[in-house]
PDB file of N, CA and C in Angstrom:
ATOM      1  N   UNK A   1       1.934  84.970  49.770  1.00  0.00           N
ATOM      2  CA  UNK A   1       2.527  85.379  48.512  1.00  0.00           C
ATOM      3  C   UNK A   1       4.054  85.302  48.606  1.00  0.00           C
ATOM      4  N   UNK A   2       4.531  85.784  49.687  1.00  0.00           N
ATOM      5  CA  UNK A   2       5.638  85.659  49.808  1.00  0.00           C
ATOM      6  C   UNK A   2       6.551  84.097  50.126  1.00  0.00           C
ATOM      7  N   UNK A   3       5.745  83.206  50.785  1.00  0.00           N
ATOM      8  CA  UNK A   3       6.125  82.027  50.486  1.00  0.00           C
ATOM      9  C   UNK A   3       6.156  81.839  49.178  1.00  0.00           C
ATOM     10  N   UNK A   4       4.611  81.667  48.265  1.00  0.00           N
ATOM     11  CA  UNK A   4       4.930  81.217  47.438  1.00  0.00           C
ATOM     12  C   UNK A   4       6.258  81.916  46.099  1.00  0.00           C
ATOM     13  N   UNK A   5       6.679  82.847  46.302  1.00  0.00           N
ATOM     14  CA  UNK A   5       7.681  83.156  45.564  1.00  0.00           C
ATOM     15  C   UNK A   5       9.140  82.760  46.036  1.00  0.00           C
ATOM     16  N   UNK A   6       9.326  82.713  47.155  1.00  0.00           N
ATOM     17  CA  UNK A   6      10.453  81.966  47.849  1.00  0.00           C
ATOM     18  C   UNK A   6       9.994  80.673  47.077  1.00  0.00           C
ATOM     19  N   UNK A   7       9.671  79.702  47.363  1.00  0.00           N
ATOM     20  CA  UNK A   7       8.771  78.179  46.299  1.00  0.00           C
ATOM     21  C   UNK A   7       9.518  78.559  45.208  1.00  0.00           C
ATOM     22  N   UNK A   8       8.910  79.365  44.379  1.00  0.00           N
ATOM     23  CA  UNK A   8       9.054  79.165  43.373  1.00  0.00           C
ATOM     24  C   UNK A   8      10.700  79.888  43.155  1.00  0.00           C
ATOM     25  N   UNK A   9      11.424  80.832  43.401  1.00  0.00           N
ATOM     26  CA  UNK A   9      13.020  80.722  43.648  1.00  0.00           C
ATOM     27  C   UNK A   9      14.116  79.644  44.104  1.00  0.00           C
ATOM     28  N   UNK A  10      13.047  79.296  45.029  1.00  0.00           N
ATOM     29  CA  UNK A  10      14.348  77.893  45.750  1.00  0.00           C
ATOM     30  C   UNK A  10      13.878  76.589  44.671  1.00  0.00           C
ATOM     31  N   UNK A  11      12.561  76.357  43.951  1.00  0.00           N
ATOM     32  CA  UNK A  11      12.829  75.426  42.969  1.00  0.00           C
ATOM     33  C   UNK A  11      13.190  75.426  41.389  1.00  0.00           C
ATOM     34  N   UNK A  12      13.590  76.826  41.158  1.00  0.00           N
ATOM     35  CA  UNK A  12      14.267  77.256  40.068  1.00  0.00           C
ATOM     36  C   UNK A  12      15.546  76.932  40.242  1.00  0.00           C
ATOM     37  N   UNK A  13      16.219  77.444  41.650  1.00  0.00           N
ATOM     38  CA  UNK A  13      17.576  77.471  41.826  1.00  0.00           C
ATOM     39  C   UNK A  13      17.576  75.813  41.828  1.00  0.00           C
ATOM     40  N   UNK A  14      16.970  75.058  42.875  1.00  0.00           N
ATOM     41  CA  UNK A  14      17.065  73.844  42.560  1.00  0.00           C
ATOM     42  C   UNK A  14      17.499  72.956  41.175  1.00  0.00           C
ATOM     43  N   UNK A  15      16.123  73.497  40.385  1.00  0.00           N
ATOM     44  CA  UNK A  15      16.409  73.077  38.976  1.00  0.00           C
ATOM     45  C   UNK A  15      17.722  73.240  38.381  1.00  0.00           C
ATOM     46  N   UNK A  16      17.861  74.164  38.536  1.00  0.00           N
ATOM     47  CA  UNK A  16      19.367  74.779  37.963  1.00  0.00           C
ATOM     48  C   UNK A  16      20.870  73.855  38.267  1.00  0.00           C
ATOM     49  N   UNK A  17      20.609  73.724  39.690  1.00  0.00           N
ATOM     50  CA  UNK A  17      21.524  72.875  40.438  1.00  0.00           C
ATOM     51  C   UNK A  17      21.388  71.552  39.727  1.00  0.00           C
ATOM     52  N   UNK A  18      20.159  71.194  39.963  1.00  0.00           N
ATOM     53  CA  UNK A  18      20.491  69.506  38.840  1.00  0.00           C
ATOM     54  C   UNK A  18      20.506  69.874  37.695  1.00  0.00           C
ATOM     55  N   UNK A  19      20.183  70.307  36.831  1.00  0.00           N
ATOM     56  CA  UNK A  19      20.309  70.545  35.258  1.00  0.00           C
ATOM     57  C   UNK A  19      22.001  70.220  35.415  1.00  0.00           C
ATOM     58  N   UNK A  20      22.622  71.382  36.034  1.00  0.00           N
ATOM     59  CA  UNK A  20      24.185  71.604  36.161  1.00  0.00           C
ATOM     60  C   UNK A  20      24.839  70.315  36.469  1.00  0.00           C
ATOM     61  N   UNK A  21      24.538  69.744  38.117  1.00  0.00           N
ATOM     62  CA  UNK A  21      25.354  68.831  38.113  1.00  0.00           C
ATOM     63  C   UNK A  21      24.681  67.425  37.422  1.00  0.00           C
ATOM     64  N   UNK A  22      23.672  67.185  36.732  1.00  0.00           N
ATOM     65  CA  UNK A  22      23.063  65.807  35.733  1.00  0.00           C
ATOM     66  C   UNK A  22      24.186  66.407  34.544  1.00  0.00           C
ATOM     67  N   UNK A  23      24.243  67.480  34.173  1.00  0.00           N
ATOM     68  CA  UNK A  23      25.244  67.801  32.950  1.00  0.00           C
ATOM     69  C   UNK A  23      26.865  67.066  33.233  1.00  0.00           C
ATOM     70  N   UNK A  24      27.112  67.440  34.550  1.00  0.00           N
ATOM     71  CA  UNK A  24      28.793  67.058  35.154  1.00  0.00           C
ATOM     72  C   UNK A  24      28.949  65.582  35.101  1.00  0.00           C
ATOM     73  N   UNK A  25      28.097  65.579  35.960  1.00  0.00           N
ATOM     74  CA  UNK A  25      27.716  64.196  35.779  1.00  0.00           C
ATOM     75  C   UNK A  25      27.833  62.702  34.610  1.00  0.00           C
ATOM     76  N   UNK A  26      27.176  63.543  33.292  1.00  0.00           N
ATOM     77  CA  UNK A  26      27.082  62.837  31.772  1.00  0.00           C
ATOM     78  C   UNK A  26      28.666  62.934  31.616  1.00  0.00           C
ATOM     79  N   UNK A  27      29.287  64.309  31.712  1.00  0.00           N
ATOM     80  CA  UNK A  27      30.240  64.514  31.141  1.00  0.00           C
ATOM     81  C   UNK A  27      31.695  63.737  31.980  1.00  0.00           C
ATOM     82  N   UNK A  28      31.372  63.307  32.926  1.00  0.00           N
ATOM     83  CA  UNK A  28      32.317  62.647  33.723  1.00  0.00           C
ATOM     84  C   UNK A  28      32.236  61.368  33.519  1.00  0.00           C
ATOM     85  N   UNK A  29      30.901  60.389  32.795  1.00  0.00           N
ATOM     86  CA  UNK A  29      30.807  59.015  32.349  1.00  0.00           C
ATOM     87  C   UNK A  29      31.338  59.245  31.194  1.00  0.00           C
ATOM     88  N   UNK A  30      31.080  60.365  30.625  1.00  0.00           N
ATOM     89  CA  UNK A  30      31.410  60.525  28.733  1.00  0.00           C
ATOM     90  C   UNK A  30      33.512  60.062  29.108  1.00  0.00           C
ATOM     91  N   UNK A  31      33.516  61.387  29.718  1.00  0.00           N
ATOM     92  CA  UNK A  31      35.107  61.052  29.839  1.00  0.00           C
ATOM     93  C   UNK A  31      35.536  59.624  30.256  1.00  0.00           C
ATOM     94  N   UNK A  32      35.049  58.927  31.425  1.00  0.00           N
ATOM     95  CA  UNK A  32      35.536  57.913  31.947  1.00  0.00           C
ATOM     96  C   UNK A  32      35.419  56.893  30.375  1.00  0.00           C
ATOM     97  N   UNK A  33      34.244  57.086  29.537  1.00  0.00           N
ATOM     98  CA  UNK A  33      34.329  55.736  29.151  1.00  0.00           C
ATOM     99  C   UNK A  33      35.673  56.065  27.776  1.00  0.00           C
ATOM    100  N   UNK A  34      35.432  57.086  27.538  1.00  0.00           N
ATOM    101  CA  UNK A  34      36.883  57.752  26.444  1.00  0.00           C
ATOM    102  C   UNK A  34      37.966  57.374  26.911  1.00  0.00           C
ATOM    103  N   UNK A  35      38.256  57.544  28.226  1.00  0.00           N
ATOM    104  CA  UNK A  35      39.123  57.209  29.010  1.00  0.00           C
ATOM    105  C   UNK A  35      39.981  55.335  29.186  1.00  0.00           C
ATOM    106  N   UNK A  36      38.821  54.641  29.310  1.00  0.00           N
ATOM    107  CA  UNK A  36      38.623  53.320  29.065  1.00  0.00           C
ATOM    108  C   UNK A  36      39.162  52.756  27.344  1.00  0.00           C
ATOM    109  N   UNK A  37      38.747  53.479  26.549  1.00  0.00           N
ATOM    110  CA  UNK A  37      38.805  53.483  25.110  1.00  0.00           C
ATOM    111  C   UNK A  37      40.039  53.519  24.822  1.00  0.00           C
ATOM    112  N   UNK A  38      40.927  54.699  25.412  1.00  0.00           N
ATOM    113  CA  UNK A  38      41.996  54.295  25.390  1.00  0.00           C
ATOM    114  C   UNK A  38      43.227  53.866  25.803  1.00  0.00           C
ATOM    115  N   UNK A  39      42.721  53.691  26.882  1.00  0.00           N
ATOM    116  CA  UNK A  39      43.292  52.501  27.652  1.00  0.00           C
ATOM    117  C   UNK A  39      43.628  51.250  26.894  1.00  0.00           C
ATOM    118  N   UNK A  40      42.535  50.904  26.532  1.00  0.00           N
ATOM    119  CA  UNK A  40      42.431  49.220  25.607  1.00  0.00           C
ATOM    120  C   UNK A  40      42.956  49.735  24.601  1.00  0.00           C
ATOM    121  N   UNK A  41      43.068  50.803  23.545  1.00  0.00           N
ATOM    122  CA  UNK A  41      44.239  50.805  22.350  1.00  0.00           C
ATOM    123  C   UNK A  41      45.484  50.599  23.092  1.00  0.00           C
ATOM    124  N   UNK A  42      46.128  51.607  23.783  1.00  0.00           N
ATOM    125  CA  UNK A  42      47.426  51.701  24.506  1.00  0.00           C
ATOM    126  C   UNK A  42      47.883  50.261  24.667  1.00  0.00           C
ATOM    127  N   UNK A  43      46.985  49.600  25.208  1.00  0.00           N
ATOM    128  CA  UNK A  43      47.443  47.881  25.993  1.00  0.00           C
ATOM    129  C   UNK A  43      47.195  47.428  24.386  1.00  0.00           C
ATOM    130  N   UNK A  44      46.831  47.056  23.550  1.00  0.00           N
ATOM    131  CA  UNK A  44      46.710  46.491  22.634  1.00  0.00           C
ATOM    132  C   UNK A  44      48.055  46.595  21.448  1.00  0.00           C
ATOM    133  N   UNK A  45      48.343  48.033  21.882  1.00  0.00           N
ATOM    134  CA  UNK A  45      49.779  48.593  20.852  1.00  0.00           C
ATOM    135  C   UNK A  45      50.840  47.997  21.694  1.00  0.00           C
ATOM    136  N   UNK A  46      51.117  48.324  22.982  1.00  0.00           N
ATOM    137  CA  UNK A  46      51.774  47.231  23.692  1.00  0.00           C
ATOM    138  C   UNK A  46      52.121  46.146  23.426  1.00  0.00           C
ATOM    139  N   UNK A  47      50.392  45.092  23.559  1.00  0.00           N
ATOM    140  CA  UNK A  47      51.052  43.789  22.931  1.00  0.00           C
ATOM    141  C   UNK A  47      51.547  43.401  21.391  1.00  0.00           C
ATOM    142  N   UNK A  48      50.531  44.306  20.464  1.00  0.00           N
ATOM    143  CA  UNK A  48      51.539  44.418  19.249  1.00  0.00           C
ATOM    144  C   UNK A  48      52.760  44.275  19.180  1.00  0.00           C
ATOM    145  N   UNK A  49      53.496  45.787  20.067  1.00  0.00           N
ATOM    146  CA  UNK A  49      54.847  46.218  19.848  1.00  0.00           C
ATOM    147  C   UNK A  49      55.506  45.032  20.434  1.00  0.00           C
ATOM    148  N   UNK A  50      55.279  44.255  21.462  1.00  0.00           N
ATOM    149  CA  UNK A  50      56.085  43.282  22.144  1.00  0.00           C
ATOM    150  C   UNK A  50      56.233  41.927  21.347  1.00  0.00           C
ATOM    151  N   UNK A  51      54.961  41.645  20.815  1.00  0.00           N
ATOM    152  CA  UNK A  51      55.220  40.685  19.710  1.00  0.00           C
ATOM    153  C   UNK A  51      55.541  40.764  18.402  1.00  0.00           C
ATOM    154  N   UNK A  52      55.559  42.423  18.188  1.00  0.00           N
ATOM    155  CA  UNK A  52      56.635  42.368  16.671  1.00  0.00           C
ATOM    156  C   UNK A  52      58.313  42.414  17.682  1.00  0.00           C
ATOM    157  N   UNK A  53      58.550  43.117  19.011  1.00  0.00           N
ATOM    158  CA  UNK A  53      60.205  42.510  18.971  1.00  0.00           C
ATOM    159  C   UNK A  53      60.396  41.384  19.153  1.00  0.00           C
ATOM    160  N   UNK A  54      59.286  40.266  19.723  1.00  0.00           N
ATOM    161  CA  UNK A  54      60.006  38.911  19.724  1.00  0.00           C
ATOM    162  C   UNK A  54      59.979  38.661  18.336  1.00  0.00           C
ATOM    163  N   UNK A  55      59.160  39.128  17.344  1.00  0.00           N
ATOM    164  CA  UNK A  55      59.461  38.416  15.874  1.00  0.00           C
ATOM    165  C   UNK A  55      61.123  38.966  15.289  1.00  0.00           C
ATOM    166  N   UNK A  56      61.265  40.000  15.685  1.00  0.00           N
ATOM    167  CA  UNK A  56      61.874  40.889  15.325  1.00  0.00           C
ATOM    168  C   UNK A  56      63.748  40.109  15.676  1.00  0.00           C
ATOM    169  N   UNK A  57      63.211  39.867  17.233  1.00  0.00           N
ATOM    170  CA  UNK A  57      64.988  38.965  18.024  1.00  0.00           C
ATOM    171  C   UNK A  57      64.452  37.470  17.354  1.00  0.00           C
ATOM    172  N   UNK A  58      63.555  36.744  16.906  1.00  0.00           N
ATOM    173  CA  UNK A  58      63.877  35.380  16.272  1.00  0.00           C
ATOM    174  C   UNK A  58      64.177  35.881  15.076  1.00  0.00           C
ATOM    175  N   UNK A  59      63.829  36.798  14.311  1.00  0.00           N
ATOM    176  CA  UNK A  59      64.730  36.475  13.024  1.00  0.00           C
ATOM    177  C   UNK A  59      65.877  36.951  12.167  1.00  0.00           C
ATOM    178  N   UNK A  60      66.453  38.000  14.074  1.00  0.00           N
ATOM    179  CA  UNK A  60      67.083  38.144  13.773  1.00  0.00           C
ATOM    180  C   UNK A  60      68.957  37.015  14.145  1.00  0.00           C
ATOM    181  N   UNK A  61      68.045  36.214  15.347  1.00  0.00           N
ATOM    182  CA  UNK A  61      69.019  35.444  15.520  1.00  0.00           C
ATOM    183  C   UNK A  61      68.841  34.401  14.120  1.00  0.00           C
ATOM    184  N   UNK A  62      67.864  33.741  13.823  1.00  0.00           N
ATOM    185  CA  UNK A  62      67.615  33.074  12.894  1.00  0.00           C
ATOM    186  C   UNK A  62      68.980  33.571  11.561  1.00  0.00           C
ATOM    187  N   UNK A  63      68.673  34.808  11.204  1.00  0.00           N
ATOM    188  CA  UNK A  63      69.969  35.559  10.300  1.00  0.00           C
ATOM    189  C   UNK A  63      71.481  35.231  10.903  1.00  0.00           C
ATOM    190  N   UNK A  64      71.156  35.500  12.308  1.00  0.00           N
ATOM    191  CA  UNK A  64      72.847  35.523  12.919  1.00  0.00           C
ATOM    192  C   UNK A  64      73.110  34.214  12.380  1.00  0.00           C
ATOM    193  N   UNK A  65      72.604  33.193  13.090  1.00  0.00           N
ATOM    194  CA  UNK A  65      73.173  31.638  12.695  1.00  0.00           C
ATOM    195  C   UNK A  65      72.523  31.061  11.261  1.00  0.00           C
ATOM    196  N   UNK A  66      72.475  31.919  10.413  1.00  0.00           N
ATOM    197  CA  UNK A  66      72.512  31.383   8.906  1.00  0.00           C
ATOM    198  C   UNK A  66      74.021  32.166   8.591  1.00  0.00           C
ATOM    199  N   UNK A  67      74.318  33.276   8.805  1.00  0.00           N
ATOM    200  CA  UNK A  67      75.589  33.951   8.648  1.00  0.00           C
ATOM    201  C   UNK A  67      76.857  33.324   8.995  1.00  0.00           C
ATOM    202  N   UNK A  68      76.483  32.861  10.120  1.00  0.00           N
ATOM    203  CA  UNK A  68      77.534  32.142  10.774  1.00  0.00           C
ATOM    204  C   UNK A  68      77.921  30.761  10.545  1.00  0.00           C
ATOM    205  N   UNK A  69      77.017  30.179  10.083  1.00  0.00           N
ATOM    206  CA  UNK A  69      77.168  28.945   9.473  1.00  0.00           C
ATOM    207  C   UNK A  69      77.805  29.194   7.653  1.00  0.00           C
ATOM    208  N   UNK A  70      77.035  30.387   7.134  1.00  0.00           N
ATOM    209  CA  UNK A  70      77.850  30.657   5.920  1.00  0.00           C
ATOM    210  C   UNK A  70      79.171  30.927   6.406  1.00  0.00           C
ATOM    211  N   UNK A  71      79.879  31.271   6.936  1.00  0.00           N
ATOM    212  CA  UNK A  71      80.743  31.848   7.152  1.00  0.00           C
ATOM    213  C   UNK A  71      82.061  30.858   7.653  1.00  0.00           C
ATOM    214  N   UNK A  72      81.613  29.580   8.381  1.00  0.00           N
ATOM    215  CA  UNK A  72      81.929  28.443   9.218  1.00  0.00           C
ATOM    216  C   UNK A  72      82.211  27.923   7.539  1.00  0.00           C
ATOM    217  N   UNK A  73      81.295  27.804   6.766  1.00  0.00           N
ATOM    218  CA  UNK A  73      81.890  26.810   5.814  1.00  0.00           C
ATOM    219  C   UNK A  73      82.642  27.441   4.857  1.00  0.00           C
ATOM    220  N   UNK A  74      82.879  29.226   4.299  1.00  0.00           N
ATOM    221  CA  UNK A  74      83.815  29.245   3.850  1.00  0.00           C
ATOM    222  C   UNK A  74      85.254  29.390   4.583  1.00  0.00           C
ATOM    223  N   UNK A  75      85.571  29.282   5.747  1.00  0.00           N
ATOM    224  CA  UNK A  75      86.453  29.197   6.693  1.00  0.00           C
ATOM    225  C   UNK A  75      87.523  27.929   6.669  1.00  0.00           C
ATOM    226  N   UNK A  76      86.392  26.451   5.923  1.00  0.00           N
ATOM    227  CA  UNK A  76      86.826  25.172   5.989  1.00  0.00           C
ATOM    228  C   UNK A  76      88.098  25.579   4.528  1.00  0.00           C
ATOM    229  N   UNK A  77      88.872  24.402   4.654  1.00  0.00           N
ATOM    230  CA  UNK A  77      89.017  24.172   3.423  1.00  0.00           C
ATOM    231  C   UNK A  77      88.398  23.446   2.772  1.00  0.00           C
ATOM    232  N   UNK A  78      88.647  23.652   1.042  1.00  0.00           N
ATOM    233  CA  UNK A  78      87.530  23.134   0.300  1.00  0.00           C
ATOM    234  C   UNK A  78      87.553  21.718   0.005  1.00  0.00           C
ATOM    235  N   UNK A  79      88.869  20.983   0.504  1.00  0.00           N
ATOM    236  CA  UNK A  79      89.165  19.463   0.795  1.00  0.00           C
ATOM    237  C   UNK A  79      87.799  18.733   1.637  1.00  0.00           C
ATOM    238  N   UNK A  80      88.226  19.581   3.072  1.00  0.00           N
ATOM    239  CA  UNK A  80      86.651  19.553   4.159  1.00  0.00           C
ATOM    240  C   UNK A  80      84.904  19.650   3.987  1.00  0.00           C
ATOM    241  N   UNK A  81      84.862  20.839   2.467  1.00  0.00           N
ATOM    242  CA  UNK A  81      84.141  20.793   2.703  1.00  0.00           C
ATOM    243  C   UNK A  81      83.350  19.451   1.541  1.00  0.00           C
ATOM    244  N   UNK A  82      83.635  19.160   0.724  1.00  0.00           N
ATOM    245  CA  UNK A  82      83.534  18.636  -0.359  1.00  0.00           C
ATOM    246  C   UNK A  82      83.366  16.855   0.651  1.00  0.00           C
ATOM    247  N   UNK A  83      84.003  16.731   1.482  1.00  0.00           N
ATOM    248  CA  UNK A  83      83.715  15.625   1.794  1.00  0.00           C
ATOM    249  C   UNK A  83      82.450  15.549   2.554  1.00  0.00           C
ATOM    250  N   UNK A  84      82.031  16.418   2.920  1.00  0.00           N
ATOM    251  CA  UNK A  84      80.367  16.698   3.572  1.00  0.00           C
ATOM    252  C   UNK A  84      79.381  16.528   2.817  1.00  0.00           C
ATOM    253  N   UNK A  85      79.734  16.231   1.258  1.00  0.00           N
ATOM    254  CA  UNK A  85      78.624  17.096   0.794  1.00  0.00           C
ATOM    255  C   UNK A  85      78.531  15.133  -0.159  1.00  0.00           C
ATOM    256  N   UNK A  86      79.444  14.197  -0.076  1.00  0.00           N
ATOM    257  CA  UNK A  86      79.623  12.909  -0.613  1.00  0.00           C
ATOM    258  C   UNK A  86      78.475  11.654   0.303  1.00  0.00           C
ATOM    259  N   UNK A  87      77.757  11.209  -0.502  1.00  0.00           N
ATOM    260  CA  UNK A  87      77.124  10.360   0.412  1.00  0.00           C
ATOM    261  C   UNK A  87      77.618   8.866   0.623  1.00  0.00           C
ATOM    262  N   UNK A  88      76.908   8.306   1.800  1.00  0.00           N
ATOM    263  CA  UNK A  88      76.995   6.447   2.333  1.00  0.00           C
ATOM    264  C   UNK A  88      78.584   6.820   2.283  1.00  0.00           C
ATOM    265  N   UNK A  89      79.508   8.064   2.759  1.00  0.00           N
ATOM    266  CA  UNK A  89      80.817   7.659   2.748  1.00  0.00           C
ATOM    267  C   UNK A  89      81.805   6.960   2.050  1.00  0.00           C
ATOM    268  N   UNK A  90      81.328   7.199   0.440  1.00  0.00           N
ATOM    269  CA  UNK A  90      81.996   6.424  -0.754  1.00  0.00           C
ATOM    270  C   UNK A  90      82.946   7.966  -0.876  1.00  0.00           C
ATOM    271  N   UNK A  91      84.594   6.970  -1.272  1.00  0.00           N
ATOM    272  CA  UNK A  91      85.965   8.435  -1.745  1.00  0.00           C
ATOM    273  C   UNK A  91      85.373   8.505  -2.958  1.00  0.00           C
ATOM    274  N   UNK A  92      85.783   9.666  -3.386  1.00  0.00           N
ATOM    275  CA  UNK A  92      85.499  10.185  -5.072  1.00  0.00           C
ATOM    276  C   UNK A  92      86.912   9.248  -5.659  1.00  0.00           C
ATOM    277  N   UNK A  93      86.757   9.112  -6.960  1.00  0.00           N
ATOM    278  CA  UNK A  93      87.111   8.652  -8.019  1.00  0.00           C
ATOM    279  C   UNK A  93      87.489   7.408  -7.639  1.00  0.00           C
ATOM    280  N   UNK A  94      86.656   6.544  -6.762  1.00  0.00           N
ATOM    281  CA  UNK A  94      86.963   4.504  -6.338  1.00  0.00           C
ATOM    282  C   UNK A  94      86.204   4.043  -6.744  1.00  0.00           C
ATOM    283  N   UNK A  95      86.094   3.113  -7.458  1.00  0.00           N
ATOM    284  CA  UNK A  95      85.359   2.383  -7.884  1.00  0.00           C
ATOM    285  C   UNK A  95      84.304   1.635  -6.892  1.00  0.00           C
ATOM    286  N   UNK A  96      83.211   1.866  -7.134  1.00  0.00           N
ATOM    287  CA  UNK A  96      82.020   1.141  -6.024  1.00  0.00           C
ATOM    288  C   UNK A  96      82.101  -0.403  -6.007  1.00  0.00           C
ATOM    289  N   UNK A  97      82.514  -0.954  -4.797  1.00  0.00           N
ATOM    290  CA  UNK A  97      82.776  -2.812  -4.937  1.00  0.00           C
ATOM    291  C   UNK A  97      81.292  -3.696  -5.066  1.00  0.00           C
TER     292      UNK A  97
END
């Protein structure tokens, strides 16, 4: 009798023990894969963020050298610039031969 109640204590406590750690267990895959989850957002906002600043430095150089080129031609005089703008290199007011 007394065995069998020791039996039946040490496989209660048993039970108990796995119930507990099969629970730790779930809850340590649950976390890992949450864990994983966001991992892959994090890296994904990353490459977002890195490819909106390269969009971000092309257009903004793109702006610099449209500025700068505006800026280059009001700088010319308007003698200079007027001859840029004449085609096949004919002077204004000559008669075409």
């Amino acid at each position: 009798m007394r065995n069998f109640l020791l039996g039946v204590i040490v496989g209660a406590l048993g039970t108990f023990w796995y119930t507990q750690r099969s629970g730790q267990l779930e809850i340590n895959r649950r976390f890992s894969e949450m864990q994983e989850r966001a991992n892959a957002v994090l890296n994904e906002s990353r490459r977002i963020l890195e490819e909106t600043r390269q969009e971000l430095a092309s257009a903004f150089e793109a702006g610099k050298t449209t500025v700068q080129q505006k800026a280059e031609r009001l700088r010319r005089p308007p003698a200079e610039g007027s001859e840029g703008s004449q085609s096949a290199g004919t002077e204004p007011n000559q008669p075409n031969a």
